[in-house]
Every structure is written in structure tokens, then in C-alpha cells.
PDB file of N, CA and C in Angstrom:
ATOM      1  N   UNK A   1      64.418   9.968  -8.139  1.00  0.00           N
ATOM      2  CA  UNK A   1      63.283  10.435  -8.903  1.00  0.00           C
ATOM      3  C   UNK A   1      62.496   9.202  -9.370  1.00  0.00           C
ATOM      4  N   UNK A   2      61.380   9.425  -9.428  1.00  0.00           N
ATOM      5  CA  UNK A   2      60.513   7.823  -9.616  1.00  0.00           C
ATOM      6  C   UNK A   2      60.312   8.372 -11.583  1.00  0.00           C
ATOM      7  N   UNK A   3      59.596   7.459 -12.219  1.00  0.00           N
ATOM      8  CA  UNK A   3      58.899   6.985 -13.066  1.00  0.00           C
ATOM      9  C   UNK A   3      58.011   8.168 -13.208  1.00  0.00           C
ATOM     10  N   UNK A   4      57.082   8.192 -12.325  1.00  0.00           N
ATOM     11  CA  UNK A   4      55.959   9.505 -12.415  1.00  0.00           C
ATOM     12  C   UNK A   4      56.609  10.924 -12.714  1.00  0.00           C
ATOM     13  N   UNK A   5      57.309  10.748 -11.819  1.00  0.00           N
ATOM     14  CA  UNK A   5      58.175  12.239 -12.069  1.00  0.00           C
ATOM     15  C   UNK A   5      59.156  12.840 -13.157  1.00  0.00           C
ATOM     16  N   UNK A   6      59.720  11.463 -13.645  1.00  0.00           N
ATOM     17  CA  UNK A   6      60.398  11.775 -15.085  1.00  0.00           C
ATOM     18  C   UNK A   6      59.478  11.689 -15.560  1.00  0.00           C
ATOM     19  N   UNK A   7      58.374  11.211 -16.054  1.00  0.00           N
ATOM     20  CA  UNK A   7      57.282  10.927 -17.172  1.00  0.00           C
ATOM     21  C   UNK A   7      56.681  12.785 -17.004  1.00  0.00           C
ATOM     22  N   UNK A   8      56.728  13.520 -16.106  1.00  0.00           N
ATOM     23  CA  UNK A   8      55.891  14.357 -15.856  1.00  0.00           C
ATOM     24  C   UNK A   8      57.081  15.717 -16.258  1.00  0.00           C
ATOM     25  N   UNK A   9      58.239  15.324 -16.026  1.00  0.00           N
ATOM     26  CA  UNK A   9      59.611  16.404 -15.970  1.00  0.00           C
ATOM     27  C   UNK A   9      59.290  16.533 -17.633  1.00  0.00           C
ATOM     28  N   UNK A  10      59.403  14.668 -18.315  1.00  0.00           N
ATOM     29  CA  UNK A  10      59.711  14.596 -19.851  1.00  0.00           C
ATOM     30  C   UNK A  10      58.248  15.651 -20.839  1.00  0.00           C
ATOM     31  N   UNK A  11      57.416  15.073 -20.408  1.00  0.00           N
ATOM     32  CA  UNK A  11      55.897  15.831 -20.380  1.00  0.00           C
ATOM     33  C   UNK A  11      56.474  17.601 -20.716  1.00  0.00           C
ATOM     34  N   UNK A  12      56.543  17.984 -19.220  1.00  0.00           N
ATOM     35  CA  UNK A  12      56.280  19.255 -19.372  1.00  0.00           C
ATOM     36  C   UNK A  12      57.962  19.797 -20.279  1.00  0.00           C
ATOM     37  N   UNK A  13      58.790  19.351 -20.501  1.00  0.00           N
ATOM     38  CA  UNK A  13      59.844  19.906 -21.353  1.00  0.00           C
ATOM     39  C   UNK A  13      59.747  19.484 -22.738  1.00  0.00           C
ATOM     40  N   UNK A  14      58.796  18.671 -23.373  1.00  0.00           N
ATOM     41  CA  UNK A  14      57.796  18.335 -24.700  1.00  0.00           C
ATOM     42  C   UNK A  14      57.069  19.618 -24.849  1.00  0.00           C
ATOM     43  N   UNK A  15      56.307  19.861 -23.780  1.00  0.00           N
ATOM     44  CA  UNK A  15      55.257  20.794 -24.240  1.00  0.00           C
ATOM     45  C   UNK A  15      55.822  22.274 -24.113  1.00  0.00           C
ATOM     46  N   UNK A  16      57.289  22.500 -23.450  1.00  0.00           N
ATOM     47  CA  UNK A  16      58.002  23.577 -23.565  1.00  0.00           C
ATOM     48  C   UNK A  16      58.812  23.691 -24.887  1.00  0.00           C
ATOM     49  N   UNK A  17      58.990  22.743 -25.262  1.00  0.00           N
ATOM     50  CA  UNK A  17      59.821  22.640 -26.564  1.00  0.00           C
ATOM     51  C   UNK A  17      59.227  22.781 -27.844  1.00  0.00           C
ATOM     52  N   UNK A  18      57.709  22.248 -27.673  1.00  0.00           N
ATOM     53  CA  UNK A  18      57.122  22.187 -28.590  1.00  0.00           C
ATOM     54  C   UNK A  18      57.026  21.162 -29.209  1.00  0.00           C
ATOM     55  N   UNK A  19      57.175  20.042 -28.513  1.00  0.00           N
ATOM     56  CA  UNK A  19      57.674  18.608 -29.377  1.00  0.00           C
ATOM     57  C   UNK A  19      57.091  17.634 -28.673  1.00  0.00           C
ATOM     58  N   UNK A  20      56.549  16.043 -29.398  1.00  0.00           N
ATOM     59  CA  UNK A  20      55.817  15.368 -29.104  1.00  0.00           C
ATOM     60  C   UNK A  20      56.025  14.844 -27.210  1.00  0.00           C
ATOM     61  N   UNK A  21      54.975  14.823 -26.629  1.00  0.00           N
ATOM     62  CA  UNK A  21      54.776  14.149 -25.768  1.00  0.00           C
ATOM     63  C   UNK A  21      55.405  12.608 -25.120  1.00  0.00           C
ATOM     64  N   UNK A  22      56.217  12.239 -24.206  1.00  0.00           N
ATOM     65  CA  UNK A  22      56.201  10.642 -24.459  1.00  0.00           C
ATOM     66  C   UNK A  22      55.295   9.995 -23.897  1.00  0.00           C
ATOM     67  N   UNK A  23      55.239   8.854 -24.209  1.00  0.00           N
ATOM     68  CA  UNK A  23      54.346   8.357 -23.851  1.00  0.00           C
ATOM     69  C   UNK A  23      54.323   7.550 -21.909  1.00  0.00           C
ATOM     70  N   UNK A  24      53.307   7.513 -21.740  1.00  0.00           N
ATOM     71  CA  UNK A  24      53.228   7.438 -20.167  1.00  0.00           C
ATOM     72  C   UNK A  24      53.720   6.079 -20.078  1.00  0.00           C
ATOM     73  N   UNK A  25      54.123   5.927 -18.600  1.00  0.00           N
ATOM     74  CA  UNK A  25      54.624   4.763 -18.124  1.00  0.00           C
ATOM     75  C   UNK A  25      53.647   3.037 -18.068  1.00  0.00           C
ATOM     76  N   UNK A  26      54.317   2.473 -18.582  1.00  0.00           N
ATOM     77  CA  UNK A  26      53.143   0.823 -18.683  1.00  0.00           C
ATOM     78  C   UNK A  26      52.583   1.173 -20.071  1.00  0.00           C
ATOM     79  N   UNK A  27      52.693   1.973 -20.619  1.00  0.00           N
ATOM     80  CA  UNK A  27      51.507   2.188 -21.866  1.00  0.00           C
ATOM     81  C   UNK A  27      51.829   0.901 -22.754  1.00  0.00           C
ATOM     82  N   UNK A  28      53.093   0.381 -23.336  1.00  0.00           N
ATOM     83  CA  UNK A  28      53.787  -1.012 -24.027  1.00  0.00           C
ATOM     84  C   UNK A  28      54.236  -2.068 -23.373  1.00  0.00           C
ATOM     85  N   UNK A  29      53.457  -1.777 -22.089  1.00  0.00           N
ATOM     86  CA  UNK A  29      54.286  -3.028 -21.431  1.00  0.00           C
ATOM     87  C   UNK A  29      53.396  -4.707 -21.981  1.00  0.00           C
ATOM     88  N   UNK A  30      52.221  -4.322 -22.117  1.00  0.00           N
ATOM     89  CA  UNK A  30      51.597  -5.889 -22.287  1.00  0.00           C
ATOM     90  C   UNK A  30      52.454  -6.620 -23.873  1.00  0.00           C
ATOM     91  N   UNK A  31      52.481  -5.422 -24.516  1.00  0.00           N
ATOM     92  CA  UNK A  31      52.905  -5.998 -26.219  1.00  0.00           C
ATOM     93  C   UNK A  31      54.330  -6.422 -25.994  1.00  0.00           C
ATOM     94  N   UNK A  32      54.952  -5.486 -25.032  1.00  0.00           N
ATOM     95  CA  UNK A  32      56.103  -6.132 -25.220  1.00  0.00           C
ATOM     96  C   UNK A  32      56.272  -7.384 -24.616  1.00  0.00           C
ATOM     97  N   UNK A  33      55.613  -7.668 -23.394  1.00  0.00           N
ATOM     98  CA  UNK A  33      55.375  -8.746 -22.751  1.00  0.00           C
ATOM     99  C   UNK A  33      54.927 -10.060 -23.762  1.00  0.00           C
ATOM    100  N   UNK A  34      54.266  -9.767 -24.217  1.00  0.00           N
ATOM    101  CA  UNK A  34      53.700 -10.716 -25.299  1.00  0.00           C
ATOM    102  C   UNK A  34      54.644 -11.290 -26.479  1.00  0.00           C
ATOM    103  N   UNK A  35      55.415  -9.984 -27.387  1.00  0.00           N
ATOM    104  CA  UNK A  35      56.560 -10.334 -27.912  1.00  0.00           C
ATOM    105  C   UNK A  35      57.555 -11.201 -27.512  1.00  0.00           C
ATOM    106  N   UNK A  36      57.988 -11.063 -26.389  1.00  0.00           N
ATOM    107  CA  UNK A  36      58.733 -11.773 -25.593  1.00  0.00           C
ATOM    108  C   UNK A  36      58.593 -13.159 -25.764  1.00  0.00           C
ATOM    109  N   UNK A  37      56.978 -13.516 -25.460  1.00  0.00           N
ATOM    110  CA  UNK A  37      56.949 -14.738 -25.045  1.00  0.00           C
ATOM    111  C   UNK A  37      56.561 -15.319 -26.425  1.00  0.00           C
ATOM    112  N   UNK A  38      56.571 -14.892 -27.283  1.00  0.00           N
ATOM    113  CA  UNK A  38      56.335 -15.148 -28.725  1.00  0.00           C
ATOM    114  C   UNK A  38      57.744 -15.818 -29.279  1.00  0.00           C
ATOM    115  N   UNK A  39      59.056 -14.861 -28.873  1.00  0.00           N
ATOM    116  CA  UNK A  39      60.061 -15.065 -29.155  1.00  0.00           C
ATOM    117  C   UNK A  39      60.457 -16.372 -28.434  1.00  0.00           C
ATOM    118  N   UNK A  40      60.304 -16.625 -27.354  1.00  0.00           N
ATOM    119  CA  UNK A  40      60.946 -17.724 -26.487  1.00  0.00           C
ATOM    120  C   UNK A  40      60.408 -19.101 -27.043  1.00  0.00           C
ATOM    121  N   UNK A  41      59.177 -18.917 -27.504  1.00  0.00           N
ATOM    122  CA  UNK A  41      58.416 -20.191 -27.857  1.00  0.00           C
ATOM    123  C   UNK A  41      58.610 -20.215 -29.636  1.00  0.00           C
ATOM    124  N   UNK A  42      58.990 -19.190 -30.553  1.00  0.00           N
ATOM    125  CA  UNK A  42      59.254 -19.604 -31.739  1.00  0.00           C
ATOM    126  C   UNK A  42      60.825 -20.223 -31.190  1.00  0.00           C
ATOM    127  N   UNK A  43      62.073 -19.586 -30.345  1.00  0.00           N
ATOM    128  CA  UNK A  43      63.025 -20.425 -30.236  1.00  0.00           C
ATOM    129  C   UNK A  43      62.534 -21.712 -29.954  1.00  0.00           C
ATOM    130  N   UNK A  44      62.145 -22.118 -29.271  1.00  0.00           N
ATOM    131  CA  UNK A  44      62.092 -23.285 -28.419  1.00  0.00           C
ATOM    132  C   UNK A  44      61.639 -24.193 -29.672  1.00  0.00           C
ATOM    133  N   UNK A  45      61.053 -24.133 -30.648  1.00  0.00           N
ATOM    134  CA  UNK A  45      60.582 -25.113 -31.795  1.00  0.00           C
ATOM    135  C   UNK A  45      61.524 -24.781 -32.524  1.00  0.00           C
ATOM    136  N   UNK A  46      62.279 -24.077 -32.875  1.00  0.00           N
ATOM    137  CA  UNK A  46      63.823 -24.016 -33.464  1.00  0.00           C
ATOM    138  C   UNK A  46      64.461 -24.857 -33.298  1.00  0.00           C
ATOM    139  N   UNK A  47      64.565 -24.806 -31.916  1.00  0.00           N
ATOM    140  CA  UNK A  47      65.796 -25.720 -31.101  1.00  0.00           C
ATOM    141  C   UNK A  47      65.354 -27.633 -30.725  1.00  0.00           C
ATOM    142  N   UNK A  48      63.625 -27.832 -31.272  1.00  0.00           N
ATOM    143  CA  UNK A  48      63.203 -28.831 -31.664  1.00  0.00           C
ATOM    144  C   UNK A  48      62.052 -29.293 -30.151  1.00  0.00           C
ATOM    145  N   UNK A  49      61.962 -28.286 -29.525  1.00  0.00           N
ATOM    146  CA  UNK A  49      61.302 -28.537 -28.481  1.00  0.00           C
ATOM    147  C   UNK A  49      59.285 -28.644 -28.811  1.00  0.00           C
ATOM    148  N   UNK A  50      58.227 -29.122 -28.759  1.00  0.00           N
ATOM    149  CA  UNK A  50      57.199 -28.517 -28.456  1.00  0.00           C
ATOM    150  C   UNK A  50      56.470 -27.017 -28.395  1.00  0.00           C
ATOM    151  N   UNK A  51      55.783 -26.711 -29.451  1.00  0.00           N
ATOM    152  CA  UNK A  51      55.258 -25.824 -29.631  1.00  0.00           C
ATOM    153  C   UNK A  51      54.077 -25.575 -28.863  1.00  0.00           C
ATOM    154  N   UNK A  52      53.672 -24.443 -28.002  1.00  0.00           N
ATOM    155  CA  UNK A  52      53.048 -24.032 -27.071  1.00  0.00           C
ATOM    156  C   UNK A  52      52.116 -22.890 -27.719  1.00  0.00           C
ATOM    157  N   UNK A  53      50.502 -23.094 -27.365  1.00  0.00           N
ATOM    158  CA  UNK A  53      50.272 -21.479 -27.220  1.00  0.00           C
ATOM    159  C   UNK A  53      49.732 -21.360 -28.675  1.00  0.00           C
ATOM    160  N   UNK A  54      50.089 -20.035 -28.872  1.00  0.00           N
ATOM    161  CA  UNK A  54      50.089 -19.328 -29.765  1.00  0.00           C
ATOM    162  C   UNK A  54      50.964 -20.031 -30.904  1.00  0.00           C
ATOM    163  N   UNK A  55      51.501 -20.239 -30.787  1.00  0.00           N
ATOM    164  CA  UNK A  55      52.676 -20.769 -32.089  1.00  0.00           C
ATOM    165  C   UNK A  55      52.394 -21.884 -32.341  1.00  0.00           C
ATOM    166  N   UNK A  56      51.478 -22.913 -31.414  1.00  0.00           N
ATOM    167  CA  UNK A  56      50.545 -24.354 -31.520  1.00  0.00           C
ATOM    168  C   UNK A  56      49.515 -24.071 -32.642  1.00  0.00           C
ATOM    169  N   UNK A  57      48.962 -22.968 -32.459  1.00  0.00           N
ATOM    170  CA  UNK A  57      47.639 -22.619 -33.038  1.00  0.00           C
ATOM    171  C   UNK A  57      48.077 -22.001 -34.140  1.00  0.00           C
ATOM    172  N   UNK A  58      49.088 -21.751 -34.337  1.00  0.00           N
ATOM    173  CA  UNK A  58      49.517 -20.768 -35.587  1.00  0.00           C
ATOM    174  C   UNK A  58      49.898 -22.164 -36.604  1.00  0.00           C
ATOM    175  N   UNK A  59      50.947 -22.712 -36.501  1.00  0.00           N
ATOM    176  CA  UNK A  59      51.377 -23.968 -36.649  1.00  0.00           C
ATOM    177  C   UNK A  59      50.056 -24.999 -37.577  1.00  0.00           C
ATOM    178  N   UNK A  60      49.168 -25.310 -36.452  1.00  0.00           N
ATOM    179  CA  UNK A  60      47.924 -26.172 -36.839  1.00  0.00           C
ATOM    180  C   UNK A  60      46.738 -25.784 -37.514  1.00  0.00           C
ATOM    181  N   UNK A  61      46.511 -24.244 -37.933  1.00  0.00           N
ATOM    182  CA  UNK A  61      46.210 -23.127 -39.053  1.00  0.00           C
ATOM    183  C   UNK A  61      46.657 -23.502 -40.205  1.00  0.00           C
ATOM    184  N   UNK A  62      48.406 -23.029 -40.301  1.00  0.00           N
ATOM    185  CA  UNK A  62      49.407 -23.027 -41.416  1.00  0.00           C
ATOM    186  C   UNK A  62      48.777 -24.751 -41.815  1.00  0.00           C
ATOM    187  N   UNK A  63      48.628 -25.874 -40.936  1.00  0.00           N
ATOM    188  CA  UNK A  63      48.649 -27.381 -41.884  1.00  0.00           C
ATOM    189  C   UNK A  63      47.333 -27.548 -42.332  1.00  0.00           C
ATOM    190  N   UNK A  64      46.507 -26.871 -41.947  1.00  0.00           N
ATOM    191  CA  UNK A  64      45.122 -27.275 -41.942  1.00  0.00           C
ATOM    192  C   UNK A  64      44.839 -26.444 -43.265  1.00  0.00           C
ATOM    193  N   UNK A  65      45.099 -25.122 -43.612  1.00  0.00           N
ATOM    194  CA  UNK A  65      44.816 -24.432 -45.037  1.00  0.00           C
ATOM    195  C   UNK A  65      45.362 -24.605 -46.234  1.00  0.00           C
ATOM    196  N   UNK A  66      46.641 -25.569 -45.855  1.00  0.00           N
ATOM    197  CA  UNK A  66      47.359 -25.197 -47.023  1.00  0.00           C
ATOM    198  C   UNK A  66      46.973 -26.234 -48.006  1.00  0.00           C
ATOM    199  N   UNK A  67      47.027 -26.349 -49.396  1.00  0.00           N
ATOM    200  CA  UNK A  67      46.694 -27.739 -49.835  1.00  0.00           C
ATOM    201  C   UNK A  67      47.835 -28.832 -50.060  1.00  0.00           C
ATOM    202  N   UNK A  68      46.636 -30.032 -50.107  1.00  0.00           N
ATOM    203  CA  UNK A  68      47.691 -31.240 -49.545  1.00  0.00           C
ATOM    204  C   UNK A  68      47.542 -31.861 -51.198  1.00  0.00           C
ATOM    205  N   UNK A  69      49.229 -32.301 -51.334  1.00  0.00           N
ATOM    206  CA  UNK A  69      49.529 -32.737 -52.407  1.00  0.00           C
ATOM    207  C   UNK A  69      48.542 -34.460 -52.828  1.00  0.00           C
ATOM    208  N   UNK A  70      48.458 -34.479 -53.860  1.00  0.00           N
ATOM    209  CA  UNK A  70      47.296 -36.015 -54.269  1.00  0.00           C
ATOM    210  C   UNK A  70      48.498 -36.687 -55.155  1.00  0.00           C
ATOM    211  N   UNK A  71      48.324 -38.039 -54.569  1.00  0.00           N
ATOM    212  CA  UNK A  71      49.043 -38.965 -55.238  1.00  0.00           C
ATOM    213  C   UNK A  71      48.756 -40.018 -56.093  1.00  0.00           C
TER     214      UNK A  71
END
């Protein structure tokens, strides 16, 4: 049975039941995709490596707003 066909089996036994719909196939795939790579690159500056990306720009935000102590 493919993907289409459970999505369509799950579908029509929702709307026999009376109960929410699921959601179609790929619909979370980019966010989760994204999470992912969110996760790999906050490890990787954990573990003391170079910050990439998104977590570069997040990073150089966080130093740039915050205020800097006067001596």
C-alpha cells in the first residue's frame, strides 16, 4: 500500500468516524527538515565546533544587542 492510499484509507475512516482528518503526506516535511538541521548545528557549537547558518546569525544578533559592560 503506498502513502497515497493510507493517507486516503486514514481520510475516509476520519470522516466515517467523525474525527479529525490527518494531515496529507509532505505537509511537515520542510519544518522538520529544518529542525533537524538546527539541532545538528546547535550540537556542533556544543561540542566546540564553528557555528554555521542560522545559529551564526543568531549568535552575532545575541552580541550585537546586548549591552556591553563600561570600565
Amino acid at each position: 500500500m503506498s502513502i497515497t492510499q493510507q493517507y486516503l484509507l486514514d481520510a475516509y475512516r476520519a470522516q466515517q468516524l467523525g474525527t479529525a482528518t490527518p494531515p496529507a503526506p509532505g505537509t511537515h516535511d520542510r519544518q522538520v527538515v529544518r529542525e533537524w538541521h538546527d539541532r545538528r548545528r546547535f550540537r556542533a557549537v556544543l561540542a566546540g565546533r564553528p557555528a554555521r547558518g542560522r545559529v551564526r546569525r543568531a549568535l552575532r544578533r545575541w552580541r550585537t544587542t546586548r549591552p556591553h559592560a563600561t570600565g
